[in-house]
PDB file of N, CA and C in Angstrom:
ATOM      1  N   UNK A   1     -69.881  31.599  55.161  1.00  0.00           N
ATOM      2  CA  UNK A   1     -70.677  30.385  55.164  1.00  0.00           C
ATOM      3  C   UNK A   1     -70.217  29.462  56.284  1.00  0.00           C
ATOM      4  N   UNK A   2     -71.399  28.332  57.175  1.00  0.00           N
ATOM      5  CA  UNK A   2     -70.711  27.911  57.796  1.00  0.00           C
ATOM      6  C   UNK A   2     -70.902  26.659  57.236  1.00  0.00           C
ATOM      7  N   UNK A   3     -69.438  25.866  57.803  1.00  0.00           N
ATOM      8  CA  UNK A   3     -69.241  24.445  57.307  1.00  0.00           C
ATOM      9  C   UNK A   3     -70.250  23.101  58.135  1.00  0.00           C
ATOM     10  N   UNK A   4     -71.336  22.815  57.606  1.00  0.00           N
ATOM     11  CA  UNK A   4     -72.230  21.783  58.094  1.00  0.00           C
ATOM     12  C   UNK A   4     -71.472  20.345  57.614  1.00  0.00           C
ATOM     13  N   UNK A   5     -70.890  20.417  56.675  1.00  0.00           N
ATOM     14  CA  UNK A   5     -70.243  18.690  56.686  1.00  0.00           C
ATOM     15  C   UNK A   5     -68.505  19.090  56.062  1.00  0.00           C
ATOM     16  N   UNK A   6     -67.708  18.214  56.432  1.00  0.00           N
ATOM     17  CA  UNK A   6     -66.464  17.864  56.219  1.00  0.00           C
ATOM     18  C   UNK A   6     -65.851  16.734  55.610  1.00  0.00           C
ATOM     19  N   UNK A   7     -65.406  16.683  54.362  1.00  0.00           N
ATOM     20  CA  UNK A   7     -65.306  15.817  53.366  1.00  0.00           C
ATOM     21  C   UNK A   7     -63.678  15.595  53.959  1.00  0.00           C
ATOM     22  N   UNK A   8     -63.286  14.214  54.533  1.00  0.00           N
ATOM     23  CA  UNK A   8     -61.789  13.887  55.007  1.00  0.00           C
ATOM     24  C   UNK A   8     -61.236  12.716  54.483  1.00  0.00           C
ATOM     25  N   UNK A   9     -60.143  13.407  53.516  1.00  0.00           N
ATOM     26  CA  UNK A   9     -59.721  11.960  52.363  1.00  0.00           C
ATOM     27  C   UNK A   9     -58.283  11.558  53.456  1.00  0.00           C
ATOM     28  N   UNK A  10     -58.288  10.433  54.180  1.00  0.00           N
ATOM     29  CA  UNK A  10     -57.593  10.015  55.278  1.00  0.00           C
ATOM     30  C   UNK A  10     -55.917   9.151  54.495  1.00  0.00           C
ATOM     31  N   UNK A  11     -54.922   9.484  55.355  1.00  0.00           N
ATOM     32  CA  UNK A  11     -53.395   9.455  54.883  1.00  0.00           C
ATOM     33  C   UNK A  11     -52.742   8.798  55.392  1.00  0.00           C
ATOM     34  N   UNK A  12     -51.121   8.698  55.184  1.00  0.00           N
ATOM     35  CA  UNK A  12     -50.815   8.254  56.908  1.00  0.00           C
ATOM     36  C   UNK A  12     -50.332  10.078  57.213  1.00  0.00           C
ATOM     37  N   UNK A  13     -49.423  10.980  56.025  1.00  0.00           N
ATOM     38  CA  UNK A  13     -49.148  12.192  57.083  1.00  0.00           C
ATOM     39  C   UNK A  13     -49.906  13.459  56.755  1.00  0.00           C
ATOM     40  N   UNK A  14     -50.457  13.360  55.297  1.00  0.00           N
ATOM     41  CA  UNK A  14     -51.251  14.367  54.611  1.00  0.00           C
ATOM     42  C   UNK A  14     -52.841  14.416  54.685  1.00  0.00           C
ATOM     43  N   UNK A  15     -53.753  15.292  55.023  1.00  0.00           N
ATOM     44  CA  UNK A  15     -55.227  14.619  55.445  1.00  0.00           C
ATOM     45  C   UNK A  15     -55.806  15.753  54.216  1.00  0.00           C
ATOM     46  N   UNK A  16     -56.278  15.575  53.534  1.00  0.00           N
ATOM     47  CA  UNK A  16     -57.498  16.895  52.559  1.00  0.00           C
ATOM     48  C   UNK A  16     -58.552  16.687  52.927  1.00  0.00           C
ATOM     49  N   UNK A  17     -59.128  18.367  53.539  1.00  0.00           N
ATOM     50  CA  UNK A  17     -60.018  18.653  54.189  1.00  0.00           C
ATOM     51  C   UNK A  17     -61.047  19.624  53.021  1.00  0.00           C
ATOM     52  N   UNK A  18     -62.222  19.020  53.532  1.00  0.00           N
ATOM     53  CA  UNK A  18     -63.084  19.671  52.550  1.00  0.00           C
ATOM     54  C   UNK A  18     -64.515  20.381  53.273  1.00  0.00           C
ATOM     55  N   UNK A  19     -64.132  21.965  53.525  1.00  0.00           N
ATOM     56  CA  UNK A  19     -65.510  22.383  54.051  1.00  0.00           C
ATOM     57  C   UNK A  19     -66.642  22.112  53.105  1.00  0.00           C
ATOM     58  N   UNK A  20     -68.006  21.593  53.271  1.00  0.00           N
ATOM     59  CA  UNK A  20     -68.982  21.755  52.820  1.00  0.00           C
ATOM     60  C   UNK A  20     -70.303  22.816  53.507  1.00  0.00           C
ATOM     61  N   UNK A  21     -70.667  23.613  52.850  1.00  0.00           N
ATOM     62  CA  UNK A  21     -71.859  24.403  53.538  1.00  0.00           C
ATOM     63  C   UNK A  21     -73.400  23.432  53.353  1.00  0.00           C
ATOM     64  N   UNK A  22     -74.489  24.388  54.070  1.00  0.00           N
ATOM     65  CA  UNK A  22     -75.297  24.080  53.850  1.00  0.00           C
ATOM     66  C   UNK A  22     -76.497  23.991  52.852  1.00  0.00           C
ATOM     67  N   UNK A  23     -75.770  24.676  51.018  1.00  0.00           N
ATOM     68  CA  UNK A  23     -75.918  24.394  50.305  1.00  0.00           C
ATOM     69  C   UNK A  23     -75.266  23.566  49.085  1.00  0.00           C
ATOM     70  N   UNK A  24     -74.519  22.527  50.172  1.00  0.00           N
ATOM     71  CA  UNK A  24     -73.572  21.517  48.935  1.00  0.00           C
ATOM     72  C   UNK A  24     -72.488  22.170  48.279  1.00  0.00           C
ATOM     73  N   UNK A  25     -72.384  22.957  49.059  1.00  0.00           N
ATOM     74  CA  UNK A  25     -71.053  23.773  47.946  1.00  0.00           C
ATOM     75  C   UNK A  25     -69.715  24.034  48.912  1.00  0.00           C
ATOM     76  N   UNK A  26     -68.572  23.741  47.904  1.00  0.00           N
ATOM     77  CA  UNK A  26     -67.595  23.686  48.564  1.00  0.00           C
ATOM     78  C   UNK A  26     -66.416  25.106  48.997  1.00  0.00           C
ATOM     79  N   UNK A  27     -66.771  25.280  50.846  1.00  0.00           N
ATOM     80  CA  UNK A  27     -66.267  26.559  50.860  1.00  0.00           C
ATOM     81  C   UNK A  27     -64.841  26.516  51.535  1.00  0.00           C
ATOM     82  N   UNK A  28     -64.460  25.429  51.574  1.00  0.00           N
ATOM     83  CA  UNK A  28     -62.972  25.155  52.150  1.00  0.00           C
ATOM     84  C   UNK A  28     -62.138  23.947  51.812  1.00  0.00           C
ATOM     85  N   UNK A  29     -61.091  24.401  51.159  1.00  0.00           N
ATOM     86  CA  UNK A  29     -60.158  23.350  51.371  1.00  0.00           C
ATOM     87  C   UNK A  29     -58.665  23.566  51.341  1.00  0.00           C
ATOM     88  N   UNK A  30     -58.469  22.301  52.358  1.00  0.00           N
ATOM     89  CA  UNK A  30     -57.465  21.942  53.220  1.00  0.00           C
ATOM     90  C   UNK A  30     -56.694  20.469  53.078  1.00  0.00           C
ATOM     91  N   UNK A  31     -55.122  21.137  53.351  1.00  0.00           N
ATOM     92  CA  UNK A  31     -53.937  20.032  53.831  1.00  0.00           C
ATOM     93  C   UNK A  31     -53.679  19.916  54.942  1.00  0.00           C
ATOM     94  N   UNK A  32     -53.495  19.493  55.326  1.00  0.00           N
ATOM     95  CA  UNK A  32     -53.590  19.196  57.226  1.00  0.00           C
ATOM     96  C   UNK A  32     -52.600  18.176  57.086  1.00  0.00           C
ATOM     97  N   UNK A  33     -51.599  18.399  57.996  1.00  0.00           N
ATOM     98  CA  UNK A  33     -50.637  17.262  58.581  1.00  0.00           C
ATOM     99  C   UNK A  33     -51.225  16.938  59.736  1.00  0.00           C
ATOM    100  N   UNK A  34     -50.600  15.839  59.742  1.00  0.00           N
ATOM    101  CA  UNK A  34     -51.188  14.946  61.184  1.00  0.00           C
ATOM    102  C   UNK A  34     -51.477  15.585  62.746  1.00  0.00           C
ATOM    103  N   UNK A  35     -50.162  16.452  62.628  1.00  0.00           N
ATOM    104  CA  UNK A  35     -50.627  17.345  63.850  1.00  0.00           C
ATOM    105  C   UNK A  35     -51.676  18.590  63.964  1.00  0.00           C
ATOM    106  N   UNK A  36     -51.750  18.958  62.573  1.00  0.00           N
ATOM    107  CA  UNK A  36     -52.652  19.971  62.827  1.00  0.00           C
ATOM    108  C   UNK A  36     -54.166  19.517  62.946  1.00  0.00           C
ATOM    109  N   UNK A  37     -54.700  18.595  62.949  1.00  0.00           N
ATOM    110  CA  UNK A  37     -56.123  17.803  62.229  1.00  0.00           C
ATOM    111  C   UNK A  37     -56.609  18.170  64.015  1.00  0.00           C
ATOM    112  N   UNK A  38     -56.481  17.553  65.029  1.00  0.00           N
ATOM    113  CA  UNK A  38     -57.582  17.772  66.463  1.00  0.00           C
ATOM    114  C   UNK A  38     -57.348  19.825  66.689  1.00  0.00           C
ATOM    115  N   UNK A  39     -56.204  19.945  65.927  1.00  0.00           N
ATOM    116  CA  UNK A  39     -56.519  21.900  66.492  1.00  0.00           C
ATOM    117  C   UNK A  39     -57.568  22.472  65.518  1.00  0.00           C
ATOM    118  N   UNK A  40     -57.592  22.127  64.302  1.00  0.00           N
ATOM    119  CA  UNK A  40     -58.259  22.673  63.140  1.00  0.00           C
ATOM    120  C   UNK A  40     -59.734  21.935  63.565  1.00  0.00           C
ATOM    121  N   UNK A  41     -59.955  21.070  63.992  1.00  0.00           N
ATOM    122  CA  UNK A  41     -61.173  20.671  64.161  1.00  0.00           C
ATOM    123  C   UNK A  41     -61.873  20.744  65.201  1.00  0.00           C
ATOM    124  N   UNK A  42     -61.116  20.808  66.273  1.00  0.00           N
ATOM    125  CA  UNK A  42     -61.439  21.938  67.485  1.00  0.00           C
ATOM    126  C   UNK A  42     -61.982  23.223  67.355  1.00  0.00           C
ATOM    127  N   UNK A  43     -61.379  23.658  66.637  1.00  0.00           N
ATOM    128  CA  UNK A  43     -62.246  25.430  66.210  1.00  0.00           C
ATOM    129  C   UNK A  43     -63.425  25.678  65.218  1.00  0.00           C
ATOM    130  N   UNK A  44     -63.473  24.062  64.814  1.00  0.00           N
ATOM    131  CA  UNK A  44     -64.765  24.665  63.915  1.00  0.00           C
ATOM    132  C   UNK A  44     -66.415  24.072  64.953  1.00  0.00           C
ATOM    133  N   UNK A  45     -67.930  24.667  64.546  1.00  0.00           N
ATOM    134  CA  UNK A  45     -68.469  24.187  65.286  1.00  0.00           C
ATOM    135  C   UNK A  45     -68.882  23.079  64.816  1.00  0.00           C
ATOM    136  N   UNK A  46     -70.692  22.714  65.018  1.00  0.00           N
ATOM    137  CA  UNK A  46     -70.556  21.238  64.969  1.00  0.00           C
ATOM    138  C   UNK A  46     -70.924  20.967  63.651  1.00  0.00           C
ATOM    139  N   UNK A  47     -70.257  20.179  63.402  1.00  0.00           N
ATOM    140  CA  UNK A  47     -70.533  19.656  62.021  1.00  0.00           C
ATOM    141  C   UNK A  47     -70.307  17.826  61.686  1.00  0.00           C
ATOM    142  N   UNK A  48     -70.718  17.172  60.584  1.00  0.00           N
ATOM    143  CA  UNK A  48     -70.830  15.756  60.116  1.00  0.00           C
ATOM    144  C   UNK A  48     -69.657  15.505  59.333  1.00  0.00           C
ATOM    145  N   UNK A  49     -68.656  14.616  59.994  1.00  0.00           N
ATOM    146  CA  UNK A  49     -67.871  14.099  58.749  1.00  0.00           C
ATOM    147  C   UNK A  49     -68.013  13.090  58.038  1.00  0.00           C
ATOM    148  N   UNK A  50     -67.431  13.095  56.686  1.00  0.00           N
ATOM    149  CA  UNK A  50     -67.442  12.079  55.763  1.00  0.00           C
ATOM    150  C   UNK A  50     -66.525  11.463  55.655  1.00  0.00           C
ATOM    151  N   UNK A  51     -66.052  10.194  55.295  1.00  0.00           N
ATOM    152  CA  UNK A  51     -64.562   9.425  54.879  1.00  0.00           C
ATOM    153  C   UNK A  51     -64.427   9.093  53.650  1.00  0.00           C
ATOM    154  N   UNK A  52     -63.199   8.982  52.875  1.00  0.00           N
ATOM    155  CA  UNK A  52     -63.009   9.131  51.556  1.00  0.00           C
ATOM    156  C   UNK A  52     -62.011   8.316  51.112  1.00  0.00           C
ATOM    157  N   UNK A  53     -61.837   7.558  50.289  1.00  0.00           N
ATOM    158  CA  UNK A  53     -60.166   7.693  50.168  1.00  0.00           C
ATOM    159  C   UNK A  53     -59.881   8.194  48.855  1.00  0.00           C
ATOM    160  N   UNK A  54     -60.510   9.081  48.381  1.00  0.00           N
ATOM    161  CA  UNK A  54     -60.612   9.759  46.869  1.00  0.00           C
ATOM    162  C   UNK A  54     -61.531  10.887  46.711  1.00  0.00           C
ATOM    163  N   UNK A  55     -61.515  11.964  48.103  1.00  0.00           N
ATOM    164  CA  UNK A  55     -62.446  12.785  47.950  1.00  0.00           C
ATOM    165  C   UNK A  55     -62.262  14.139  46.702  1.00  0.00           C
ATOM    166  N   UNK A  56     -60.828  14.474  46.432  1.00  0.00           N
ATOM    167  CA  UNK A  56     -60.362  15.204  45.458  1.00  0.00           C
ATOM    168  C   UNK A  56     -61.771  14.490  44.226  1.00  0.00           C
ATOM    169  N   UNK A  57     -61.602  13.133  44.274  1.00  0.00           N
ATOM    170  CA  UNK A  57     -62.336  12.736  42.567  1.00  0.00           C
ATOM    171  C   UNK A  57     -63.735  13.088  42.888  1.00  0.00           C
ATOM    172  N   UNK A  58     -64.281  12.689  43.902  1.00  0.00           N
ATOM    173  CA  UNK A  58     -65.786  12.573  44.208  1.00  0.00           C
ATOM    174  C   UNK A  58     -66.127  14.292  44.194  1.00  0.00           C
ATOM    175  N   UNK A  59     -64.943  15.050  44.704  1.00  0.00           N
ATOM    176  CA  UNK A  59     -65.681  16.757  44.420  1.00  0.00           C
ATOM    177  C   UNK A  59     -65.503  17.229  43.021  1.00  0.00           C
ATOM    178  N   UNK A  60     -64.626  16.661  42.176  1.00  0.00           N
ATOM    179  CA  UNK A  60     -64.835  17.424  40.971  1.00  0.00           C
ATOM    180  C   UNK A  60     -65.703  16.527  40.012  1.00  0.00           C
ATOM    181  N   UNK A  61     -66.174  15.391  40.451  1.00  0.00           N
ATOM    182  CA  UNK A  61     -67.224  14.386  39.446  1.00  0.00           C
ATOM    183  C   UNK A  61     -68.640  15.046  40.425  1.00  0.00           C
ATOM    184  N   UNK A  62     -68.669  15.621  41.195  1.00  0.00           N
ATOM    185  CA  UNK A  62     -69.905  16.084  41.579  1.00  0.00           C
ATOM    186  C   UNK A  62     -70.432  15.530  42.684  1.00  0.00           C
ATOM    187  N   UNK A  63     -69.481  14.529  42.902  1.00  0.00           N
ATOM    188  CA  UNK A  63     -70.556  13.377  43.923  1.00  0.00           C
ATOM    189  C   UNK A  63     -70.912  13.922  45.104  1.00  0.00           C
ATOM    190  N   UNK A  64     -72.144  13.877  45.664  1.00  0.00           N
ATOM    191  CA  UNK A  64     -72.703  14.761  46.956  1.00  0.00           C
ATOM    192  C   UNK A  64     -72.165  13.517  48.013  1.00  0.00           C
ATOM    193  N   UNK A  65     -71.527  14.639  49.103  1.00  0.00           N
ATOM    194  CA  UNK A  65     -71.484  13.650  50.161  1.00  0.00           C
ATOM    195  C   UNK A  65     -72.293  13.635  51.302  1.00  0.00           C
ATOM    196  N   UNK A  66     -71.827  12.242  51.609  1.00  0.00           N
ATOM    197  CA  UNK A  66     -73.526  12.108  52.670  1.00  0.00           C
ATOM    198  C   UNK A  66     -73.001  11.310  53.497  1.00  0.00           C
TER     199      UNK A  66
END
């Protein structure tokens, strides 16, 4: 599946990364330290991010992100 949006609950050293496809469903997730976040997001193509500061709650209460 490819990842059309990216759910990013922002830290100061820990980042959780959340692939979303293009049917709302969640096909990746990720811990990312600070250094890894511009290499990991470099390799994926283009996609929409979201900002969070509680995306863990908003994916298991269902909440669609937009």
């Amino acid at each position: 599946m490819q990842i059309t949006t990216i759910g990013l609950d922002l830290a100061k050293h820990i980042f959780q990364v959340h692939g979303i496809d293009a049917n709302e469903g969640v096909v990746e997730k990720r811990r990312l330290r600070r250094g890894q976040v511009l290499s990991y997001f470099a390799k994926l193509e283009r996609f929409r991010v979201t900002r969070t500061h509680n995306l863990s709650l908003q994916c298991s209460a269902g909440i669609r992100l937009v």
